[in-house]
Each structure stands twice: as structure tokens, then as C-alpha cells.
Protein backbone atom coordinates (compact mmCIF):
# COMPACT_ATOMS: atom_id res chain seq x y z
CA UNK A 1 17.19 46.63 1.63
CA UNK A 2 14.49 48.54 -0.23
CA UNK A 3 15.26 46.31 -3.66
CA UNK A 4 15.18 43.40 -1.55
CA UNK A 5 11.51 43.89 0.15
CA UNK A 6 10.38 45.38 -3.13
CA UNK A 7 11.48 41.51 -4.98
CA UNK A 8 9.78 39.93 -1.61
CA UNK A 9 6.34 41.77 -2.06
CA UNK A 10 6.21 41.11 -6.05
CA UNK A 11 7.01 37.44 -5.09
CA UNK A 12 4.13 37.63 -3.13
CA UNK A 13 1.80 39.07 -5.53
CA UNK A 14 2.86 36.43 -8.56
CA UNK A 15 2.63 33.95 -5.37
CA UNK A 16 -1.50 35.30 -4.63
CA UNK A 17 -2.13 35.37 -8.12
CA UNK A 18 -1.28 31.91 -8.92
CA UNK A 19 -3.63 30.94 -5.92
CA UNK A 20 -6.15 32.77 -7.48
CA UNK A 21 -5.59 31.47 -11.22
CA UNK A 22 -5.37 27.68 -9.47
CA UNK A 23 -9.12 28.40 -7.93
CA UNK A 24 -10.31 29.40 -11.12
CA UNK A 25 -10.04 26.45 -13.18
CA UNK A 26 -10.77 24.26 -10.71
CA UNK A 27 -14.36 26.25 -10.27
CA UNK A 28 -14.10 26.69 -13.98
CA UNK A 29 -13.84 23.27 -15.52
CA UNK A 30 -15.64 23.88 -18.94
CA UNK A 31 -17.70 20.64 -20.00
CA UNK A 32 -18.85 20.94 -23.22
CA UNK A 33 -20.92 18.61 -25.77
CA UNK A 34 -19.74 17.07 -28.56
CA UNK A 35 -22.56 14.98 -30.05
CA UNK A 36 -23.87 12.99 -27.60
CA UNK A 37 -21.12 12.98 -24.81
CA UNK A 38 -19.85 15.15 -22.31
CA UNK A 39 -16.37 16.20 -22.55
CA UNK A 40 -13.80 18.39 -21.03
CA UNK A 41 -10.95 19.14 -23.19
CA UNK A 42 -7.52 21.17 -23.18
CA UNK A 43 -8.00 21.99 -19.43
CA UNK A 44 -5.35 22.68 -17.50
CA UNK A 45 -5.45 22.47 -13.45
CA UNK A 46 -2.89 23.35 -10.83
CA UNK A 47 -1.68 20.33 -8.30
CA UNK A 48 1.18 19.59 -6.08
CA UNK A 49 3.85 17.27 -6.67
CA UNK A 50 5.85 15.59 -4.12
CA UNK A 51 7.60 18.82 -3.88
CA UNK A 52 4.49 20.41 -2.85
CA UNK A 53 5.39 22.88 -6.19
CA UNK A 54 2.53 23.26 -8.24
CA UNK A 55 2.60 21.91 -11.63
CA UNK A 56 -0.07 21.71 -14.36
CA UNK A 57 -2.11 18.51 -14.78
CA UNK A 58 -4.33 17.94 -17.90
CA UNK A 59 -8.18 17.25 -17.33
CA UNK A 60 -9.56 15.32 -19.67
CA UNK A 61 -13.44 13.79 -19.44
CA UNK A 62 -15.75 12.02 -21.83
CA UNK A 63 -19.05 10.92 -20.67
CA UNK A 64 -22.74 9.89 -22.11
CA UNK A 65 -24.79 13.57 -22.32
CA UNK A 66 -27.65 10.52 -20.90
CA UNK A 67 -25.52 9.44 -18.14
CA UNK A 68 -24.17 12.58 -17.28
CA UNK A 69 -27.51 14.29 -16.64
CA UNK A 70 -28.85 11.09 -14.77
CA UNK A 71 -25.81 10.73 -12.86
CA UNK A 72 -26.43 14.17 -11.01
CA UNK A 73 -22.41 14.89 -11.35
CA UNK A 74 -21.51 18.31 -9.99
CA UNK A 75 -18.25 20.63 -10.55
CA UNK A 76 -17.23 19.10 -6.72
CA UNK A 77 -17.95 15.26 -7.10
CA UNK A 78 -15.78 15.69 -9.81
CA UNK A 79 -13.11 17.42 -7.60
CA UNK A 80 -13.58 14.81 -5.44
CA UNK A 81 -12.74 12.08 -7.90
CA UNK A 82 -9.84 13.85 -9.55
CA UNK A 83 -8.16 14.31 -5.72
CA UNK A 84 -8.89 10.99 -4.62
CA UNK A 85 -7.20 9.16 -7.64
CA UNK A 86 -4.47 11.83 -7.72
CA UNK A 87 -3.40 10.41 -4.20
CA UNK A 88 -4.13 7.26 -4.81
CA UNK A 89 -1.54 7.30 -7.90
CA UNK A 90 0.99 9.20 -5.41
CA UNK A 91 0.82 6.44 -2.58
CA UNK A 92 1.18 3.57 -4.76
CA UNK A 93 4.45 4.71 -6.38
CA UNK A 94 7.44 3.31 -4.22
CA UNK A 95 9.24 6.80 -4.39
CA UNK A 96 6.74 8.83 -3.78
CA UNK A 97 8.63 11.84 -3.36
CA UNK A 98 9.44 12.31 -6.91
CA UNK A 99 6.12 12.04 -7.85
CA UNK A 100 4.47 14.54 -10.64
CA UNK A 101 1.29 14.09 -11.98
CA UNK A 102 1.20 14.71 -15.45
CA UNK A 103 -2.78 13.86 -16.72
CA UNK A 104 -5.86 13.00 -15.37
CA UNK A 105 -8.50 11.12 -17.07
CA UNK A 106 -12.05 10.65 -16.26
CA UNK A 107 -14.21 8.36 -18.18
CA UNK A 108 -17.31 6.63 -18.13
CA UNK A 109 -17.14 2.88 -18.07
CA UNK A 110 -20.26 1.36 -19.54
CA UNK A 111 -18.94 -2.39 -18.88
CA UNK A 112 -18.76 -1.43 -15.40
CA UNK A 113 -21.31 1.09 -15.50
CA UNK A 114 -19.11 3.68 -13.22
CA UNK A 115 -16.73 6.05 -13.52
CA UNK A 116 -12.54 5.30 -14.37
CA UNK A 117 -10.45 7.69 -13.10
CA UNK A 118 -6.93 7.12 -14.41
CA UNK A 119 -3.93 9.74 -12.91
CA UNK A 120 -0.94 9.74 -15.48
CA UNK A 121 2.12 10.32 -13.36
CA UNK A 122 6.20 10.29 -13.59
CA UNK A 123 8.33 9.02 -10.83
CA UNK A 124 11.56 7.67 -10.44
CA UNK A 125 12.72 3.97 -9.60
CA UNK A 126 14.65 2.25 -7.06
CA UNK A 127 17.46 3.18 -9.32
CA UNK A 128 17.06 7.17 -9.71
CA UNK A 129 15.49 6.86 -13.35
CA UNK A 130 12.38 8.57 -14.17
CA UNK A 131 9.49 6.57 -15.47
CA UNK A 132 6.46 7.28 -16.71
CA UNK A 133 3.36 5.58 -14.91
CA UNK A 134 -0.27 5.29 -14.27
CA UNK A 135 -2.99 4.59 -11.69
CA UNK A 136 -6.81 4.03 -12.47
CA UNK A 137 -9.50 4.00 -9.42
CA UNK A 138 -13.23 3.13 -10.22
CA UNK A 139 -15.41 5.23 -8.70
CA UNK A 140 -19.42 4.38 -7.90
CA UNK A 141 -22.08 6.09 -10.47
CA UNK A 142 -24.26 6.87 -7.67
CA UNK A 143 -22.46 8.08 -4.64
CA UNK A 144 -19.09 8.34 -6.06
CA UNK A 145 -17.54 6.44 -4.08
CA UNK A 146 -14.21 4.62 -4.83
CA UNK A 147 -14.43 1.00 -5.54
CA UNK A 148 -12.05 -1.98 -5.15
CA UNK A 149 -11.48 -3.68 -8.55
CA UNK A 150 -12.31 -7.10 -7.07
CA UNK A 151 -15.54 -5.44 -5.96
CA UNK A 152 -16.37 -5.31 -9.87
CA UNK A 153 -18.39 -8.03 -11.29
CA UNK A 154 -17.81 -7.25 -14.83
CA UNK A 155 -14.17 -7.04 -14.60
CA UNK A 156 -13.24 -10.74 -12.00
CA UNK A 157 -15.59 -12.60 -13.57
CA UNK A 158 -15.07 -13.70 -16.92
């Protein structure tokens, strides 16, 4: 009884660590510059798959230094856009309960002039097999908002 709440209370402390490590690099997304971009590179973030199990996700960002410093982006908007295409990418998968994310990748789309958000994902098919996917959201420059591709100018009309 004693070995077994002992194993219980050091699966709780590995449990509230990895709470803890999973709210640090979200709060602690490094952006860096790399001649005249913005980037975030080799970060790794903590989400759930279908399984609600948390499994590491690669960040990866490259934006204009200019556009990134006019664009007012903060640590949460960019939260916000990695959540929001992460469930995006896990509703539009027909078996969504084998869904893992795998990378997410924000970038700055100067056609468009707003941000793609593209969730890298594996699921498996009608038939059990496990595929690789992906998922890209736009996502307004100024309010951050997620827009419909037919809303887009620049990409319908040719």
C-alpha cells in the first residue's frame, strides 16, 4: 500500500511538472532575428491529441522584422492563431479521433498581406491507415481574425 501511494504521488509530481514545463514554452516562445525577418525556430510546444495525451508540436514562424513591429503581434495573438488552426486541422479530418498534430507553421503572406497558419497533422483513414496531412487558415493582419479563403482577393481572382 505504501509503494503504491508512493508511485501515485511521484505520478503526480512528473504529472505537475509537465503542466508547468507546457506553460513555459508557451509564455516562452523565443522570436529571434535573422536579417530582416522574424523567426521562431526549434521550438517545441505541448498540445493534445485526440487522446487528450500531450504530445510535442513544432513552432515554426518567419515574418518581415517591418511587418512584425507594425503588425503589433503579441506572445497571445499568436497563441490565439496557433489554437485556432490547430482545431481547425482537427475538425476537418474525418477521424478525428486519431488526430496528432505534428507542426505548426506561421508565416507571413505578402500576396495576401496576412498571416498563413498551416497545422501539420497525422490521422488515419476510413481504412485504419495513418496518413500524414495538413490544414492552412489565413488569419487577418490587423485583428487576427480568421479568414475564409474565398474572402481573399489575391488568391479567387486570377
Amino acid at each position: 500500500m505504501k509503494k503504491t501511494i508512493q508511485l501515485l504521488m511521484l505520478l503526480f509530481s512528473f504529472y505537475s511538472n509537465a503542466q508547468q514545463q507546457q506553460k513555459q514554452l508557451i509564455d516562452s516562445l523565443d522570436v529571434k532575428t535573422f536579417g530582416n525577418s522574424k523567426s521562431i525556430r526549434n521550438v517545441v510546444i505541448y498540445m493534445p491529441n485526440a487522446d487528450k495525451k500531450d504530445v510535442p508540436v513544432k513552432i515554426i514562424m518567419d515574418c518581415p522584422e517591418s511587418i512584425y513591429k507594425s503588425s503589433g503581434i503579441t506572445l497571445a495573438k499568436l497563441n490565439n492563431m496557433l489554437i485556432k488552426s490547430y482545431y481547425s486541422a482537427m475538425y476537418s479530418c474525418k477521424n478525428k479521433y486519431t488526430f496528432v498534430p505534428k507542426e505548426i507553421e506561421l508565416v507571413y503572406y505578402a500576396k495576401c498581406d496576412n498571416w498563413l497558419v498551416t497545422t501539420i497533422y497525422t490521422a488515419q483513414n476510413d481504412y485504419g491507415v495513418t496518413k500524414e496531412g495538413d490544414k492552412s487558415t489565413f488569419f487577418d493582419l490587423k485583428d487576427y481574425s480568421e479568414i475564409s479563403i474565398s474572402n481573399l482577393p489575391c488568391i479567387t481572382n486570377k
